[in-house]
C-alpha atoms as a PDB file:
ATOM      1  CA  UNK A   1       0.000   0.000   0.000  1.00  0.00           C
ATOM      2  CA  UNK A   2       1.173   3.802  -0.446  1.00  0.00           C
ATOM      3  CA  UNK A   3       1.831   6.338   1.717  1.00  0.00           C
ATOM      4  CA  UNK A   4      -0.306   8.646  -0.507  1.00  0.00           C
ATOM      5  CA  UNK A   5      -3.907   8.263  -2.174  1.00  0.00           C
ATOM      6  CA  UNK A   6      -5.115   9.691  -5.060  1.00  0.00           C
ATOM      7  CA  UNK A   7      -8.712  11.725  -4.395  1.00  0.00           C
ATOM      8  CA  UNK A   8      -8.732  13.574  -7.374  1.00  0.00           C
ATOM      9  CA  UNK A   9      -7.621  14.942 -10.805  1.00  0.00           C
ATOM     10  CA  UNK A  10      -7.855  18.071 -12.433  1.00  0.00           C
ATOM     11  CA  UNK A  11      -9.529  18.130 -16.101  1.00  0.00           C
ATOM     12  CA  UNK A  12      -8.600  21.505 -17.208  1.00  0.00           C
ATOM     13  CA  UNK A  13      -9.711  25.098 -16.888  1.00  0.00           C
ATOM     14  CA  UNK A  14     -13.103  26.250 -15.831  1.00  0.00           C
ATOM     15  CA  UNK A  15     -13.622  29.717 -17.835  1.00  0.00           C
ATOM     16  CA  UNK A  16     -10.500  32.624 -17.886  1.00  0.00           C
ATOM     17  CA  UNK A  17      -9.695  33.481 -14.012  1.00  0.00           C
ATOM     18  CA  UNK A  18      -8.051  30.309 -12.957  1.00  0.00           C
ATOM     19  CA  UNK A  19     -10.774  28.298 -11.816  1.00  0.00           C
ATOM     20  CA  UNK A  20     -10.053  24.619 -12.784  1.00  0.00           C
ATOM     21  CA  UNK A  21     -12.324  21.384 -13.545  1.00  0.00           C
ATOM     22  CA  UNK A  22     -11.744  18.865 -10.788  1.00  0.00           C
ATOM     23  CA  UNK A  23     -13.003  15.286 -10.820  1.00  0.00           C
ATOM     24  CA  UNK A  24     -13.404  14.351  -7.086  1.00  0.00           C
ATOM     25  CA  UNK A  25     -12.597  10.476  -6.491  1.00  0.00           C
ATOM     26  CA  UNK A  26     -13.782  10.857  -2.596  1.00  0.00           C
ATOM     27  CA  UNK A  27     -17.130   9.411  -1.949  1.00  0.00           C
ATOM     28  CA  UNK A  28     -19.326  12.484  -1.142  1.00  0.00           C
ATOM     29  CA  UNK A  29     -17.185  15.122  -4.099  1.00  0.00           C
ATOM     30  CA  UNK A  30     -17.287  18.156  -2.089  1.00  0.00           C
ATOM     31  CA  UNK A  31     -15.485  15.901   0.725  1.00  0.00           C
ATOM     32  CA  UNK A  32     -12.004  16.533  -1.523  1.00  0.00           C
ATOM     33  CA  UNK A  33     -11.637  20.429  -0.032  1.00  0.00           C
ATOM     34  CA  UNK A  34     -11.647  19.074   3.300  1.00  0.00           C
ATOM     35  CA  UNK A  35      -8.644  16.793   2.656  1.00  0.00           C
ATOM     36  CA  UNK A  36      -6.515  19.990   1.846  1.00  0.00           C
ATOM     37  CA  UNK A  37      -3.417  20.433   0.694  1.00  0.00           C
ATOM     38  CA  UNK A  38      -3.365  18.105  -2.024  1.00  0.00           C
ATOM     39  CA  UNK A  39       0.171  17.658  -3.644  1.00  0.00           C
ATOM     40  CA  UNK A  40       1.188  15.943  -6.630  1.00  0.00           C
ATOM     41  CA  UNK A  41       2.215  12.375  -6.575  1.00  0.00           C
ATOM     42  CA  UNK A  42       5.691  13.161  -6.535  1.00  0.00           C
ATOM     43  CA  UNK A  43       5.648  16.306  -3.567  1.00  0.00           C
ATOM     44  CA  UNK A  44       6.824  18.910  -5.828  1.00  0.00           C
ATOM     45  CA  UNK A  45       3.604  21.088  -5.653  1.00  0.00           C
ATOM     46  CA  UNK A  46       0.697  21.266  -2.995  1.00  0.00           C
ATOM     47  CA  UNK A  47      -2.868  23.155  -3.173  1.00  0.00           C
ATOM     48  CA  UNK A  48      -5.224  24.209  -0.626  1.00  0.00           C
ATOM     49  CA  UNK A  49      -8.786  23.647  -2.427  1.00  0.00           C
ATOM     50  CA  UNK A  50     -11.925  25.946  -2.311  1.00  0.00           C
ATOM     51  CA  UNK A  51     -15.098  24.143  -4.752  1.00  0.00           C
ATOM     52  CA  UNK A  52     -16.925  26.795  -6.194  1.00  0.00           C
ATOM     53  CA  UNK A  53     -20.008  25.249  -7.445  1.00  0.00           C
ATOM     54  CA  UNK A  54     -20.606  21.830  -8.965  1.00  0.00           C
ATOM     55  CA  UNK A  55     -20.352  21.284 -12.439  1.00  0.00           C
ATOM     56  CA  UNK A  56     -21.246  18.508 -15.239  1.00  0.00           C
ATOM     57  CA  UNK A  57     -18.984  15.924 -14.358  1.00  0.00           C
ATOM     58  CA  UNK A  58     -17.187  17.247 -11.515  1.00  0.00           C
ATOM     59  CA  UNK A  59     -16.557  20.493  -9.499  1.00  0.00           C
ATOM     60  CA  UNK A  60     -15.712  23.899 -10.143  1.00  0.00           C
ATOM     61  CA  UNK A  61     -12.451  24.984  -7.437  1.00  0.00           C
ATOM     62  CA  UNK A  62      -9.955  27.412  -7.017  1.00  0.00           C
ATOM     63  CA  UNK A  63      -6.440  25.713  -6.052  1.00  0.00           C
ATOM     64  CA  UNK A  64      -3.452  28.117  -4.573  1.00  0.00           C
ATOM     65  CA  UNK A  65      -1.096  29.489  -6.743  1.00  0.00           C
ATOM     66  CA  UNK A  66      -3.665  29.511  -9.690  1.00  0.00           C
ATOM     67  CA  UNK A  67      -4.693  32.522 -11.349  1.00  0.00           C
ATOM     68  CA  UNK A  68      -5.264  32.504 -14.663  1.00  0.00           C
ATOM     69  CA  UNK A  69      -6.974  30.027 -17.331  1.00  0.00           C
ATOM     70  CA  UNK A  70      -3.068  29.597 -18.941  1.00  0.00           C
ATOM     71  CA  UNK A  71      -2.367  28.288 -15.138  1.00  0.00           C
ATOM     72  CA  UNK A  72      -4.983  26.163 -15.134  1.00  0.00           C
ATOM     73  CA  UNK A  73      -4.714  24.253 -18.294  1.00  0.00           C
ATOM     74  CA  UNK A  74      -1.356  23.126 -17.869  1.00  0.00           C
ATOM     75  CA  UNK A  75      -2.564  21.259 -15.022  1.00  0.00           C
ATOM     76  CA  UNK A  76      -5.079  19.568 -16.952  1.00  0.00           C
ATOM     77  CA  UNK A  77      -4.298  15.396 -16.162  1.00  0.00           C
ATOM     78  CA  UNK A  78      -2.535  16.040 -13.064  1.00  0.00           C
ATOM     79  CA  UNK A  79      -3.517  13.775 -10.121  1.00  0.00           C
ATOM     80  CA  UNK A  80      -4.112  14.970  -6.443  1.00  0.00           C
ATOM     81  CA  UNK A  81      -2.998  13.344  -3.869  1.00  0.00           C
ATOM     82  CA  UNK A  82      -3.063  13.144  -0.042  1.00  0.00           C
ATOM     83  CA  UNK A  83      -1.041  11.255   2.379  1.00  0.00           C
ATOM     84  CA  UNK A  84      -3.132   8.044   3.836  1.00  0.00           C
ATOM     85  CA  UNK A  85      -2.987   9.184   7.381  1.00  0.00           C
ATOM     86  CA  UNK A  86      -5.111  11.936   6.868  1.00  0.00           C
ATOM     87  CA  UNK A  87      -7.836   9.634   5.056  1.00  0.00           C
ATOM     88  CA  UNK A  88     -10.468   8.305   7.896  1.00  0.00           C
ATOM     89  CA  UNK A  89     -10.311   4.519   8.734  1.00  0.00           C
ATOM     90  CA  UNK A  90     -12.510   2.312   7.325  1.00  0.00           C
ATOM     91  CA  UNK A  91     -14.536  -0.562   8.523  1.00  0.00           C
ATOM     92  CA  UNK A  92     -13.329  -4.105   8.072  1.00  0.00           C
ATOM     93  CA  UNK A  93     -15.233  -5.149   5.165  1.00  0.00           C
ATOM     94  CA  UNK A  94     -14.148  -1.317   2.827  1.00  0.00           C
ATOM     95  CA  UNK A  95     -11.817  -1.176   1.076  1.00  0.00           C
ATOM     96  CA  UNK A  96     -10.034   2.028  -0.896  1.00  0.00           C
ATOM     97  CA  UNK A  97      -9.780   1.664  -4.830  1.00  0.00           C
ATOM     98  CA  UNK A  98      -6.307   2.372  -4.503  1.00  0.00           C
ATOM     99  CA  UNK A  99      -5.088  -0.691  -2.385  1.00  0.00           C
ATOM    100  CA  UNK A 100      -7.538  -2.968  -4.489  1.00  0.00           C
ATOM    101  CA  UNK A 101      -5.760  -2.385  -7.733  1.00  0.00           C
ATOM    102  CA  UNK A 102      -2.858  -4.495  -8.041  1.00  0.00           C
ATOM    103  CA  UNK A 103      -3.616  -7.121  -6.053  1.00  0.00           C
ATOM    104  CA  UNK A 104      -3.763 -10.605  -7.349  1.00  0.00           C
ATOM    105  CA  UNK A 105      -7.300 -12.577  -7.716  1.00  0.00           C
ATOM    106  CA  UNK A 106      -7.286 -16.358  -6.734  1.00  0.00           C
ATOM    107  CA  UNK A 107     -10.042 -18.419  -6.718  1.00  0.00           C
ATOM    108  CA  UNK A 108     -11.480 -20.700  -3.535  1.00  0.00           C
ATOM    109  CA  UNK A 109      -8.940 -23.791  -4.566  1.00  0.00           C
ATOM    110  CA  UNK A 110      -5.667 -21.374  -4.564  1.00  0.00           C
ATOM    111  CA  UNK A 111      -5.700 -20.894  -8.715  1.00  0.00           C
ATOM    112  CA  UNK A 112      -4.822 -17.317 -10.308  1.00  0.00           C
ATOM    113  CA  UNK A 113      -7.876 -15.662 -11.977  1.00  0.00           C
ATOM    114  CA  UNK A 114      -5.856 -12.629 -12.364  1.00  0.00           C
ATOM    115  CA  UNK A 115      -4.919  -9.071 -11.435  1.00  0.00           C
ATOM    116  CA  UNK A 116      -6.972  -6.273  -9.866  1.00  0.00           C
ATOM    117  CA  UNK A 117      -6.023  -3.590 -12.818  1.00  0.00           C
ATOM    118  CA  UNK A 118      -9.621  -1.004 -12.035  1.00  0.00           C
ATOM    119  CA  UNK A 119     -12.250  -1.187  -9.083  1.00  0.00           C
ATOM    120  CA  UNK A 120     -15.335   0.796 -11.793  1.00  0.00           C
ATOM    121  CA  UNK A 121     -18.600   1.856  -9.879  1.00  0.00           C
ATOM    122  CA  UNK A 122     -21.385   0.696 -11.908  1.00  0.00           C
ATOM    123  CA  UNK A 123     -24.233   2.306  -9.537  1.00  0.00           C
ATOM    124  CA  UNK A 124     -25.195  -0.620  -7.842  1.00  0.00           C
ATOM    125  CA  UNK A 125     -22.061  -2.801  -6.823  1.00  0.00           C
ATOM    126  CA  UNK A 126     -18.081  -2.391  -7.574  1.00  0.00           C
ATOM    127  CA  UNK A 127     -16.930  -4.384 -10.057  1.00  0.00           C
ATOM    128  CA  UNK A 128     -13.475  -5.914 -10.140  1.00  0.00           C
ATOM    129  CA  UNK A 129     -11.893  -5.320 -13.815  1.00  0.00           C
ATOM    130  CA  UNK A 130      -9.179  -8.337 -13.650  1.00  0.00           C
ATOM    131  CA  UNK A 131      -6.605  -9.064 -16.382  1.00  0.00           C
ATOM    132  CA  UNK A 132      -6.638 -12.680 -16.240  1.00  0.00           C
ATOM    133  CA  UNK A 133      -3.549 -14.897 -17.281  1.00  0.00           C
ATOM    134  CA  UNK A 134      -3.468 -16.032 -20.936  1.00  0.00           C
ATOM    135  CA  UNK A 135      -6.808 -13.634 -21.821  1.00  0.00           C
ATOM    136  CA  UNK A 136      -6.180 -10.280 -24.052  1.00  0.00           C
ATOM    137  CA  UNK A 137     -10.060  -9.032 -22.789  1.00  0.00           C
ATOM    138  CA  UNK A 138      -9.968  -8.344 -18.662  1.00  0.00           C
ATOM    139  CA  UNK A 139     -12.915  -9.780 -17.424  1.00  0.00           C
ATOM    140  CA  UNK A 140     -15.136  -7.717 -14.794  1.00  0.00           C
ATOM    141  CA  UNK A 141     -15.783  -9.306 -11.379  1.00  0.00           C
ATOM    142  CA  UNK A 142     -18.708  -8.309  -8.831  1.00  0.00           C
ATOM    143  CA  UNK A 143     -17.350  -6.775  -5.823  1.00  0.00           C
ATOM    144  CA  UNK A 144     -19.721  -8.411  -3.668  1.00  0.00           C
ATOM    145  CA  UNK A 145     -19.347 -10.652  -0.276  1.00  0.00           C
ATOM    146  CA  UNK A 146     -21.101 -13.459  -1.990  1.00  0.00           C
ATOM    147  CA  UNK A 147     -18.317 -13.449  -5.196  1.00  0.00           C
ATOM    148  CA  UNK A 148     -15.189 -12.144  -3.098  1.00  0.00           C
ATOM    149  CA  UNK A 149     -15.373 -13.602   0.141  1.00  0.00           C
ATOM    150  CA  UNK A 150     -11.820 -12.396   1.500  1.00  0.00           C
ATOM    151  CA  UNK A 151      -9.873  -9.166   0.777  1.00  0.00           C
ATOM    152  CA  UNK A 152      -6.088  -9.795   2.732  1.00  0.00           C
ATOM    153  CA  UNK A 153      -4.366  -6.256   2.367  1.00  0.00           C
ATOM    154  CA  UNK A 154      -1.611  -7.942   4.341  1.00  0.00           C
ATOM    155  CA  UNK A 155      -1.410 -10.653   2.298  1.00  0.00           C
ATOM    156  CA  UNK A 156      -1.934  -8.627  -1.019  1.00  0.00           C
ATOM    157  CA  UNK A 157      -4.165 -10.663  -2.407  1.00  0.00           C
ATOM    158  CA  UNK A 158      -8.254 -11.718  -2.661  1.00  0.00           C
ATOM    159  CA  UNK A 159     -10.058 -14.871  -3.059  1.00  0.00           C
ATOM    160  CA  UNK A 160     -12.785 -15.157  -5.039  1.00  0.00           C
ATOM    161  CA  UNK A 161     -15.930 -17.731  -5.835  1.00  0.00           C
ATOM    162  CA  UNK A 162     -16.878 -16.125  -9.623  1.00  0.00           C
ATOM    163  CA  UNK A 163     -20.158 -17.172 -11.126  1.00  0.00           C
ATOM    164  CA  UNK A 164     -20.051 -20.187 -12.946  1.00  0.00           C
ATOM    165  CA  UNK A 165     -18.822 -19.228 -16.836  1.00  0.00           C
ATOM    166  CA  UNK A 166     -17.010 -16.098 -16.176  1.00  0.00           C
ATOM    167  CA  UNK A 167     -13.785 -17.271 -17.118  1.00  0.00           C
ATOM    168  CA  UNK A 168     -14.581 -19.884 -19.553  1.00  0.00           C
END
């Protein structure tokens, strides 16, 4: 697991006076602000974060150091992060996306359905996207506790009992 967690990205300018597009990856959007300063992945630049007003698809916000739309747009694709100290706990059965992806799928017997490469929210349930071993199309795996029955951070790994056909 990282020390850091990605809760957002920034999709380009909003109009001319630096406001900027952010897609918020924290469960209630507005939530992002309150997680503040949010640096790059790599340290080298940190915002404080005020939302504006929602937007199609995301959030209107002012970030520090941003004041014009020229600003703004050449942080278009940059990720936010924030160190995972200052995320709250979580019960026992939730997980974060972030320590999901990666990990490596088995199923009840101890063979490899794959790796955890997305966790996509279809509404409903999460849904596993796993690149399975010998397969060019990933196959996508209900995040439920009937279908994955144990999640071991420590371990890095989950076990799985897929619906019958999935993987044939």
């Amino acid at each position: 697991m990282s020390d850091k967690v990605c809760v957002g990205a920034i999709a380009g300018a909003f109009g001319v006076r630096g406001e900027v597009r952010l897609k918020s990856f924290t469960a209630i959007p507005e939530d992002i602000a309150n997680y503040a300063p949010l640096e790059t992945e790599d340290g080298s630049r940190s915002f404080s974060v005020k939302i504006t007003r929602q937007i199609k698809n995301g959030l209107a916000a002012r970030l520090s150091g941003v004041t014009s739309k020229e600003e703004a747009d050449a942080l278009r694709g940059m990720q936010l992060f924030v160190p995972r100290d200052r995320l709250p706990s979580l019960p026992d059965d939730e997980f974060y996306h972030a320590d999901l992806i990666g990990l490596e799928v088995t199923d009840t017997g101890g063979a490899l359905l794959g790796k955890v490469m997305a966790v996509i929210n279809n509404g409903a349930d999460d849904l596993l996207e796993l690149r399975a071993p010998g397969q060019k199309q990933t196959v996508l795996l209900p995040f439920t506790k009937a279908v994955v029955p144990t999640v071991d951070l420590a371990q890095g790994r989950i076990v799985a009992d897929p619906p019958e056909g999935l993987f044939s």
